[in-house]
Protein backbone atom coordinates (compact mmCIF):
# COMPACT_ATOMS: atom_id res chain seq x y z
CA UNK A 1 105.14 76.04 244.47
CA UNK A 2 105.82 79.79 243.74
CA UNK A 3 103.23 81.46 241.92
CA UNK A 4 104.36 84.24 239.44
CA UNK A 5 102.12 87.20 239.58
CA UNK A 6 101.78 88.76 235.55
CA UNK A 7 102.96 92.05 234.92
CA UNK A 8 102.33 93.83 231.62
CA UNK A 9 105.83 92.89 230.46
CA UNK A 10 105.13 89.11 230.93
CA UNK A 11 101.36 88.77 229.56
CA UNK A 12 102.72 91.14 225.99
CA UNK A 13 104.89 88.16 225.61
CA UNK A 14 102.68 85.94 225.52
CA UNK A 15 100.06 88.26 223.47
CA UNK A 16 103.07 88.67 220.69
CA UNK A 17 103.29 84.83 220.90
CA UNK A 18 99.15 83.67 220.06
CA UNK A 19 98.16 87.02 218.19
CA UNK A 20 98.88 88.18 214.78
CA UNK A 21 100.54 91.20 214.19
CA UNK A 22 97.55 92.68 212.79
CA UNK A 23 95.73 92.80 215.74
CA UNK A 24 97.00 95.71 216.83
CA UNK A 25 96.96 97.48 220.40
CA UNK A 26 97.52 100.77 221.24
CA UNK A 27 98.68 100.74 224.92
CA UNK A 28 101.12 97.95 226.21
CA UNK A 29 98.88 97.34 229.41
CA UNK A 30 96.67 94.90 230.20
CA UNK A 31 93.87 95.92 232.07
CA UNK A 32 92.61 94.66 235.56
CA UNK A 33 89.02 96.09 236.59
CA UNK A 34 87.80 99.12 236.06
CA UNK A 35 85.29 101.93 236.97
CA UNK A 36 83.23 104.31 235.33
CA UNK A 37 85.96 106.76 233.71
CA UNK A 38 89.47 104.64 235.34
CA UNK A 39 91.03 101.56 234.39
CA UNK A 40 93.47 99.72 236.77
CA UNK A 41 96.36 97.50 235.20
CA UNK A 42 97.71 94.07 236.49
CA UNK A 43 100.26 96.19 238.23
CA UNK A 44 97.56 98.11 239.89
CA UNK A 45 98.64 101.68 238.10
CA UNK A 46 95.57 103.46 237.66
CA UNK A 47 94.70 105.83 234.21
CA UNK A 48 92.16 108.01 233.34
CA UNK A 49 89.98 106.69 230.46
CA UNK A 50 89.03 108.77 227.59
CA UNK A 51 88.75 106.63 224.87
CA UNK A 52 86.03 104.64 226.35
CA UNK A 53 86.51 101.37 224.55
CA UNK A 54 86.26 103.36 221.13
CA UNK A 55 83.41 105.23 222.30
CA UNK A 56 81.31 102.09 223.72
CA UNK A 57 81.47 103.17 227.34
CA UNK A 58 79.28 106.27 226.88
CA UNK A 59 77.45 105.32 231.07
CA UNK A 60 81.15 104.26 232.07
CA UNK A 61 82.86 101.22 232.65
CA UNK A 62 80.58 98.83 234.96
CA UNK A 63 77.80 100.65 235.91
CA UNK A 64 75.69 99.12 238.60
CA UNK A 65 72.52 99.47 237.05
CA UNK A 66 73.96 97.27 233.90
CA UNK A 67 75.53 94.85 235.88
CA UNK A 68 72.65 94.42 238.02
CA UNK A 69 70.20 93.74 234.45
CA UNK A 70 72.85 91.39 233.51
CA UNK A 71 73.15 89.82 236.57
CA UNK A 72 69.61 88.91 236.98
CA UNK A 73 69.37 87.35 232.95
CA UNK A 74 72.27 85.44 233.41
CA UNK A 75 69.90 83.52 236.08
CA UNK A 76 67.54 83.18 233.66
CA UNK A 77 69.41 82.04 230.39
CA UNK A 78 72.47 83.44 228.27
CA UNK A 79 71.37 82.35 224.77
CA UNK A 80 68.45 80.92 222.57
CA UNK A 81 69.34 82.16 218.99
CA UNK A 82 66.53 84.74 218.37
CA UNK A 83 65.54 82.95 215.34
CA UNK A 84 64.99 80.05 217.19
CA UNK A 85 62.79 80.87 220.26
CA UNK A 86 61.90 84.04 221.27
CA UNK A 87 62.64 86.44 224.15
CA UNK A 88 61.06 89.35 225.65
CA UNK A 89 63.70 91.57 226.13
CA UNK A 90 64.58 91.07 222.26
CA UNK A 91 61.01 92.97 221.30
CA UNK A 92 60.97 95.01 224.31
CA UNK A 93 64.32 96.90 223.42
CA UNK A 94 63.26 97.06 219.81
CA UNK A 95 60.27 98.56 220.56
CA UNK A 96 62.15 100.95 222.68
CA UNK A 97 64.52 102.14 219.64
CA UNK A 98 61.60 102.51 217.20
CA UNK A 99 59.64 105.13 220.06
CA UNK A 100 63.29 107.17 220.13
CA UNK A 101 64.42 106.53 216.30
CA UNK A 102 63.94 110.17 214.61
CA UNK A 103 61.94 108.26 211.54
CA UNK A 104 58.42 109.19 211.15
CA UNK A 105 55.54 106.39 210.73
CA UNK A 106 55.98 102.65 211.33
CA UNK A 107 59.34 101.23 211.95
CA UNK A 108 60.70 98.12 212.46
CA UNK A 109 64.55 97.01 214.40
CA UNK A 110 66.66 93.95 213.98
CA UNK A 111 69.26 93.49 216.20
CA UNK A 112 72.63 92.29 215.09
CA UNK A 113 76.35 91.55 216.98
CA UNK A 114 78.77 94.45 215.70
CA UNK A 115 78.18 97.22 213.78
CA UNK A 116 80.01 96.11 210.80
CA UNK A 117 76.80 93.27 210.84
CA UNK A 118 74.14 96.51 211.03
CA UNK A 119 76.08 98.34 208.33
CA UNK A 120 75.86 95.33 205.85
CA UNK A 121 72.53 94.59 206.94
CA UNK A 122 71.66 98.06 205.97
CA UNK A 123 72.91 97.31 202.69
CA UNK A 124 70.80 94.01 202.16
CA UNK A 125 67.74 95.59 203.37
CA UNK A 126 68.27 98.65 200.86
CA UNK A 127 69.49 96.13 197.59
CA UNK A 128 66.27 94.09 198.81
CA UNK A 129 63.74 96.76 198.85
CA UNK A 130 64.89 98.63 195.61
CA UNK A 131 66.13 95.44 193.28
CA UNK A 132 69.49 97.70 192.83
CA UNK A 133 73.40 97.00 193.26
CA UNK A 134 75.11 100.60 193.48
CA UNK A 135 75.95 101.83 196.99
CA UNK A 136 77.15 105.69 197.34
CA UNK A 137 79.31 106.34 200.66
CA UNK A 138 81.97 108.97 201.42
CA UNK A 139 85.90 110.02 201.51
CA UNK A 140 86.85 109.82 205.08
CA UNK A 141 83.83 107.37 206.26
CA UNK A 142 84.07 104.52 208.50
CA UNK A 143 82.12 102.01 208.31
CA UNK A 144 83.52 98.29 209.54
CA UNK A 145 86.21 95.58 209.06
CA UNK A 146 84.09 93.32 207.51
CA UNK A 147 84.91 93.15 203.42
CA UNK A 148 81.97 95.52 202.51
CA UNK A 149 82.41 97.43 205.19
CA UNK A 150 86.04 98.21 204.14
CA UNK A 151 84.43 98.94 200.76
CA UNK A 152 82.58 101.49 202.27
CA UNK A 153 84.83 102.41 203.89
CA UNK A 154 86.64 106.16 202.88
CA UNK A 155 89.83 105.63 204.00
CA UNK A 156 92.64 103.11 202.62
CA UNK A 157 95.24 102.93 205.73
CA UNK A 158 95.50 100.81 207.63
CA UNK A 159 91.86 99.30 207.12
CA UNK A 160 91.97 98.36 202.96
CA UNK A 161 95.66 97.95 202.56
CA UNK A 162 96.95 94.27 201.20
CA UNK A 163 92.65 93.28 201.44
CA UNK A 164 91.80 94.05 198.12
CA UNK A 165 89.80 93.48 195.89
CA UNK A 166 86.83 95.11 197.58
CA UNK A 167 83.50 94.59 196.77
CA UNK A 168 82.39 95.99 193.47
CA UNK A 169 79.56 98.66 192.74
CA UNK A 170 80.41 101.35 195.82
CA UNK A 171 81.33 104.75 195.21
CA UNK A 172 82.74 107.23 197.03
CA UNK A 173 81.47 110.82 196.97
CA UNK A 174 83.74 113.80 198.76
CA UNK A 175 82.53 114.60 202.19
CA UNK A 176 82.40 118.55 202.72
CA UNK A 177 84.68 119.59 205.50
CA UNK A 178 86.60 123.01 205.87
CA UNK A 179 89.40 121.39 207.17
CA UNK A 180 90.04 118.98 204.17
CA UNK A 181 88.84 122.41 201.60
CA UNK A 182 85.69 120.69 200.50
CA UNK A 183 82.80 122.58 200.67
CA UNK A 184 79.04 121.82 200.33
CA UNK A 185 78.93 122.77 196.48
CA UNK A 186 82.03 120.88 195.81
CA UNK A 187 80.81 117.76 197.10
CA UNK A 188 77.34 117.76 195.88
CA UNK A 189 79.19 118.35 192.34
CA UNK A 190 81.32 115.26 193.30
CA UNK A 191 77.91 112.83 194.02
CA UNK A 192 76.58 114.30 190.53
CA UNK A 193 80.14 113.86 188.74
CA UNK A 194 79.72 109.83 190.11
CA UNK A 195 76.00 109.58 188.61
CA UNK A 196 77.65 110.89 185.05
CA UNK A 197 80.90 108.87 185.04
CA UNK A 198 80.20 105.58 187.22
CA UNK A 199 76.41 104.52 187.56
CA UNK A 200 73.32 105.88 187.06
CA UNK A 201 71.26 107.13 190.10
CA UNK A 202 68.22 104.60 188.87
CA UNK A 203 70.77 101.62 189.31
CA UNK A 204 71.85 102.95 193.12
CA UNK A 205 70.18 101.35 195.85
CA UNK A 206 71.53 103.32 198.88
CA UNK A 207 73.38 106.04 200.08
CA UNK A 208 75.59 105.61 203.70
CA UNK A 209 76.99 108.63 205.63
CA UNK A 210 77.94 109.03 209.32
CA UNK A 211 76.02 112.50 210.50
CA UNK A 212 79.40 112.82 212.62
CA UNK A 213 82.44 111.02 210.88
CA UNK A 214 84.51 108.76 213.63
CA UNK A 215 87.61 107.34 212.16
CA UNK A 216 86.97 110.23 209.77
CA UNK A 217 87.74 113.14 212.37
CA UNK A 218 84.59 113.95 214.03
CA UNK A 219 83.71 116.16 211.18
CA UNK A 220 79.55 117.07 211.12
CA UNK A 221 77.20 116.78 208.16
CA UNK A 222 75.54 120.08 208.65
CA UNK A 223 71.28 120.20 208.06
CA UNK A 224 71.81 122.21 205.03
CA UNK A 225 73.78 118.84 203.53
CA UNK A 226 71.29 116.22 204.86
CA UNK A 227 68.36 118.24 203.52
CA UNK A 228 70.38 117.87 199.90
CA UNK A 229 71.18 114.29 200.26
CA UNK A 230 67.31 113.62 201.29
CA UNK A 231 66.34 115.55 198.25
CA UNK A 232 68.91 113.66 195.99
CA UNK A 233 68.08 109.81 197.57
CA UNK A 234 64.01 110.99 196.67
CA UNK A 235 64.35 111.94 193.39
CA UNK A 236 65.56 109.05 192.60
CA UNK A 237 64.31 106.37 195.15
CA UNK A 238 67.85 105.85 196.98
CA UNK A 239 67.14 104.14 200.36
CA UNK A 240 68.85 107.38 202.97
CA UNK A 241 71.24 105.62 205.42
CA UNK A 242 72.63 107.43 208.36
CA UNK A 243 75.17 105.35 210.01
CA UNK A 244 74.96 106.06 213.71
CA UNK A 245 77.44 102.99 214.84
CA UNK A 246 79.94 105.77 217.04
CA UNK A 247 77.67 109.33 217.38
CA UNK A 248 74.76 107.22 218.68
CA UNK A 249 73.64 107.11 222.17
CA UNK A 250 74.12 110.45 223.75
CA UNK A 251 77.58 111.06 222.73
CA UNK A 252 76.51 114.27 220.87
CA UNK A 253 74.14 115.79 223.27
CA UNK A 254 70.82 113.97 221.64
CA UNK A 255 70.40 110.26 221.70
CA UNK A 256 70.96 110.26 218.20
CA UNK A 257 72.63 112.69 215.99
CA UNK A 258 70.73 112.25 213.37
CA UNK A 259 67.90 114.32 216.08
CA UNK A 260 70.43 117.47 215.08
CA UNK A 261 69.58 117.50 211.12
CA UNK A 262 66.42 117.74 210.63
CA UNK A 263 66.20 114.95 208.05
CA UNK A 264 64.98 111.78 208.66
CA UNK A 265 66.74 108.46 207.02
CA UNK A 266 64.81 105.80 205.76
CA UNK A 267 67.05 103.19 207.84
CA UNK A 268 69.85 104.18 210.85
CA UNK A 269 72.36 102.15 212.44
CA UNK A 270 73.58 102.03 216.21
CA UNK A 271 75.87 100.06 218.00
CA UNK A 272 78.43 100.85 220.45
CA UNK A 273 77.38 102.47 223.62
CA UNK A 274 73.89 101.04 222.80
CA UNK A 275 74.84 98.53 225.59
CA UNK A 276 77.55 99.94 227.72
CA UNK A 277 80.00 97.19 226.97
CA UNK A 278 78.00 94.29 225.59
CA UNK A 279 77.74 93.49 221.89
CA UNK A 280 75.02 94.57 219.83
CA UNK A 281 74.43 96.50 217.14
CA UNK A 282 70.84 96.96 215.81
CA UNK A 283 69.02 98.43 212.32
CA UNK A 284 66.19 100.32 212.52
CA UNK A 285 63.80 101.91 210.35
CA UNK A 286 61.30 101.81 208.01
CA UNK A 287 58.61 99.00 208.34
CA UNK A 288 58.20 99.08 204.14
CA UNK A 289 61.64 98.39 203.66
CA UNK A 290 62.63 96.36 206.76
CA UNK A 291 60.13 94.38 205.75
CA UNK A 292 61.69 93.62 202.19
CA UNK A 293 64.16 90.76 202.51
CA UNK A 294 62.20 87.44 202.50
CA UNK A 295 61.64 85.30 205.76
CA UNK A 296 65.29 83.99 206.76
CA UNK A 297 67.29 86.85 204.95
CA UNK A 298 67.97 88.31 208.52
CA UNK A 299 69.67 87.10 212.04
CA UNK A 300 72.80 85.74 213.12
CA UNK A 301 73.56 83.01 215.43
CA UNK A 302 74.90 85.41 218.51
CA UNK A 303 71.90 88.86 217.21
CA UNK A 304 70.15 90.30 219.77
CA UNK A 305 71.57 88.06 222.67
CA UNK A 306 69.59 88.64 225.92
CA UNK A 307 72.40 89.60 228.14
CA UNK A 308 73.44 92.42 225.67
CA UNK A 309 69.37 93.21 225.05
CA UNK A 310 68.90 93.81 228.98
CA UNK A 311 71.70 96.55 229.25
CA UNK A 312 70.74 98.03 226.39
CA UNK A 313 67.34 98.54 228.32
CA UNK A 314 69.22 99.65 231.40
CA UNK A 315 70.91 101.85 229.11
CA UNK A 316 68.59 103.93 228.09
CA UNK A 317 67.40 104.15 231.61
CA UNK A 318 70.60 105.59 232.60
CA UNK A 319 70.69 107.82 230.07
CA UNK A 320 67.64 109.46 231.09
CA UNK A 321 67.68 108.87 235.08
CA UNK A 322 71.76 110.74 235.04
CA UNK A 323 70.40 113.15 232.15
CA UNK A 324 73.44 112.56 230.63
CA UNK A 325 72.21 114.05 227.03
CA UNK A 326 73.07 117.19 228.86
CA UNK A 327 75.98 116.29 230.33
CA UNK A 328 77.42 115.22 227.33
CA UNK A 329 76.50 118.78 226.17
CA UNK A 330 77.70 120.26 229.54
CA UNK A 331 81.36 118.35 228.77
CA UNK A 332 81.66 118.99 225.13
CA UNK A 333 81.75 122.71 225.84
CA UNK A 334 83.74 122.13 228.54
CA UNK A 335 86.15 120.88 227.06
CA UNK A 336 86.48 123.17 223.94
CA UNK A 337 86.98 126.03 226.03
CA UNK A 338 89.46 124.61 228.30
CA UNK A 339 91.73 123.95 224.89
CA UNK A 340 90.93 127.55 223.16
CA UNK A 341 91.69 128.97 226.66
CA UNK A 342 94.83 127.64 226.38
CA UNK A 343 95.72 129.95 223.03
CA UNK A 344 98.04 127.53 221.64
CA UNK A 345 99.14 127.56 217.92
CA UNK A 346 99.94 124.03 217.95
CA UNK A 347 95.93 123.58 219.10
CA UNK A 348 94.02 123.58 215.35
CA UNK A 349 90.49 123.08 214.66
CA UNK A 350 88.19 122.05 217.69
CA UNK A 351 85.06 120.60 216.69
CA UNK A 352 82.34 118.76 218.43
CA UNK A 353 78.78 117.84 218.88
CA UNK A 354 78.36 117.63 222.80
CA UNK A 355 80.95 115.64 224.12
CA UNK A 356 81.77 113.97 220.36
CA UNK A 357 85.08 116.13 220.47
CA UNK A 358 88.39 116.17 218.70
CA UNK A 359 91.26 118.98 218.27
CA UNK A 360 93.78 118.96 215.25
CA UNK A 361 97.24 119.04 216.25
CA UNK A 362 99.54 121.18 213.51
CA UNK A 363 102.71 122.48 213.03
CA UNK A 364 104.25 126.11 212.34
CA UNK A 365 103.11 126.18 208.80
CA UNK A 366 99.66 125.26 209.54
CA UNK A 367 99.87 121.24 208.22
CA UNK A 368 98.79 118.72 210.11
CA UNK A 369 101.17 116.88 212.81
CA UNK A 370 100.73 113.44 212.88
CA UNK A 371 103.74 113.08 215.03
CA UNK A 372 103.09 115.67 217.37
CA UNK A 373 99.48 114.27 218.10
CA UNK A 374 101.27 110.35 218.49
CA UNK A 375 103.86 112.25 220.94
CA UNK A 376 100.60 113.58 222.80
CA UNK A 377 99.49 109.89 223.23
CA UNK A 378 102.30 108.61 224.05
CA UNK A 379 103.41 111.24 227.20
CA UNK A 380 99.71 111.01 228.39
CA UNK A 381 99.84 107.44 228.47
CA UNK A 382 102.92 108.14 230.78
CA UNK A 383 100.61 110.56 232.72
CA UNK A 384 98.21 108.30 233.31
CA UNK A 385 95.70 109.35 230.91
CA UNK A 386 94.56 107.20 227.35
CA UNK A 387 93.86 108.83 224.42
CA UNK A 388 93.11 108.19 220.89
CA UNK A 389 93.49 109.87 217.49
CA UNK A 390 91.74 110.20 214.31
CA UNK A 391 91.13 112.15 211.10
CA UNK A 392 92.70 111.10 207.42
CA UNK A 393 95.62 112.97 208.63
CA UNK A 394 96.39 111.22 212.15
CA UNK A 395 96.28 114.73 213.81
CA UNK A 396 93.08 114.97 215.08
CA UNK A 397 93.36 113.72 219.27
CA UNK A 398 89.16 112.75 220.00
CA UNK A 399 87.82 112.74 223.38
CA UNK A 400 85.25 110.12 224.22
CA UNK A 401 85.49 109.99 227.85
CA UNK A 402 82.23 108.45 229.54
CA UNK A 403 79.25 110.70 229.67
CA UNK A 404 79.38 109.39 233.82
CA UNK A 405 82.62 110.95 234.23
CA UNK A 406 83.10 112.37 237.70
CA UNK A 407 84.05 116.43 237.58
CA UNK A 408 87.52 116.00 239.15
CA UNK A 409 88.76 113.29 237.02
CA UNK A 410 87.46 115.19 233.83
CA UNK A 411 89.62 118.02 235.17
CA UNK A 412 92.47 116.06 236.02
CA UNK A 413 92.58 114.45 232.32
CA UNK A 414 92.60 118.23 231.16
CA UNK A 415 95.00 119.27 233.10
CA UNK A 416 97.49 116.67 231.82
CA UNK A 417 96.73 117.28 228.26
CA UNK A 418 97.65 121.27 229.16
CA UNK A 419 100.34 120.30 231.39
CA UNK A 420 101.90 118.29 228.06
CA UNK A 421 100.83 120.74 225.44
CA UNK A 422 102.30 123.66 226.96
CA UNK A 423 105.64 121.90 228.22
């Protein structure tokens, strides 16, 4: 009997075959193992990794100290349902999050699968607590795939497209961003323009805003624009949401962004790299208003499993043991010298909070070059290195390459990105 071995050719066959075309994929490999910052495909070609799983693999692809944690619980049990009997390592890790969430007094965490579930979550607790329907997010926000989520949701490609309707009662405010000419003023004026035209502030029970956009384009809420939202959401008894889903854990140089503002939120979301590869997502904040949906309101059959609760412990261990909040400082400023260095035109805006990074990609007139930055992808992929792209434009390249990266193979990613850009 002759056994064929798969290739990448052979197993995209039979992806195209099962999967819907929605589902989409951005490289046509299929991976094999991988370690901290590499992936190996079934053809045993090696590439440097600096999309990280969309920003999940903050310690790296299978660190030891992880896999050891879940190791150890799988030898124990893999699943209860947390509303059904309980499990140390469920309290344990949220008692962990409410010590490090930047929210004064008591708090309270739930943990959840994805961070679509903490988003809506967010947006039960907050209609709970305040009796209200409206829900204020922002142009260029991401938020989830779920249907509220895509309500929430700032941008209509690919993500809303052929889903509508969405849900009703959300409004979108403009998010201030030099790069899209919206300042401060103009989109204050734009929140205050919805509370005249669309709903009044006493019938809004929330407002949602990444402190760093993702999908958006890594663009920052600055302190000076979290101190007026804060002001805004208390005159008028909005419920603050900062949704921390992909700037969480480290990736801007402080375990949460929100550390950076110096506002707090009255409830904060966090997902991704929360457990290096495992799924959860949790909600924390406030005890007054977690505490406002009735008994059975909150859970999930999957929340808060135990394998994904004991590597987000180990997580924040490794976070602190590697000191990789400075790292990620250390290769966010790496990295945006190495591309003003380079004193390209092509190279636009750089912005990033420690190693939350992305570069716009535009053309002789200034615009932005969407095909230019899919080019980019493409040859690195050829190079051996993965990238991704962002930014309501598709011309924004971001870097999320594991905090645990070793110092060569950051260099050698570089490298091919100048190598490319300068061709």
């Amino acid at each position: 009997m002759t056994i064929t071995k798969a290739t990448n050719k052979s197993l995209l066959e039979r992806r195209k075959a099962v999967l819907p075309t929605g589902l989409g994929v951005a490289f046509p490999i299929f991976a094999a193992h991988a370690k901290n910052s590499e992936v190996w495909d079934v053809e045993g070609n090696r590439y440097i990794d600096f999309v990280g799983g969309i920003s999940v693999l903050n310690t790296g692809h299978s660190h030891p100290k992880i896999t050891q944690r879940v190791h150890e619980q799988l030898d124990k049990f893999t699943h209860t349902a947390a509303q059904m009997i309980n499990y140390e390592c469920y309290v344990e890790l949220a008692e962990k999050l409410c010590e490090k969430a930047p929210i004064s007094g008591d708090k309270k965490a739930l943990f959840l699968t994805t961070g679509a579930e903490a988003v809506e979550n967010c947006i039960k607790i907050a209609r709970a607590k305040t009796g209200r329907p409206g829900i204020i997010s922002f142009v260029g926000g991401w938020h989830g795939r779920t249907l509220m989520c895509m309500g929430l949701t700032g941008k209509v490609i690919p993500y809303k497209k052929d889903f509508g309707p969405m849900p009703g009662s959300i409004f979108h405010a403009l998010f201030p961003a030099e790069e899209h000419n919206v300042t401060e003023e103009q989109a204050l004026h734009s929140l205050d323009m919805i509370f005249q035209a669309s709903i009044d502030p006493s019938e809004v029970a929330a407002m949602i805003i990444e402190p760093v956009q993702g999908e958006g384009g890594f663009h920052q809420v600055t302190p000076s624009f979290a101190k007026a939202l804060r002001a805004i959401c208390d005159e008028h008894g909005i419920v603050l949401i900062f949704d921390e889903v992909q700037c969480g854990f480290a990736r801007t140089g402080t375990l949460f962004a929100t550390e950076q503002l110096g506002v707090e939120p009255d409830l904060m979301t966090c997902a991704k790299s929360l457990a290096g590869g495992y799924p959860i997502s949790a909600v924390i904040g406030r005890k007054d208003i977690m505490d406002a949906p009735q008994t059975g309101g909150l859970g999930g059959t999957y929340s808060g499993n135990p394998l994904a609760c004991v590597a987000a412990l180990a997580v924040m261990e490794v976070i602190e043991e590697e000191n990789l909040l400075a790292r990620s400082i250390e290769i966010g400023d790496k990295i945006a010298a190495f591309l003003t260095d380079m004193q390209l035109s092509k190279i636009g805006h750089i912005r990033h909070k420690g190693a939350m990074l992305a570069f716009e990609l535009i053309d002789s007139e200034g615009n932005p070059d969407a095909a230019a930055t899919a080019e980019l992808k493409v040859k690195s992929f050829e190079h051996g290195l993965l990238l991704a792209s962002c930014g309501m434009h598709g011309n924004a390249i971001r870097i999320m390459v594991p905090l645990t990266v070793e110092e060569e193979v950051l260099q050698e990613g570089l490298d091919i990105i100048k190598t490319l850009l300068t061709a």
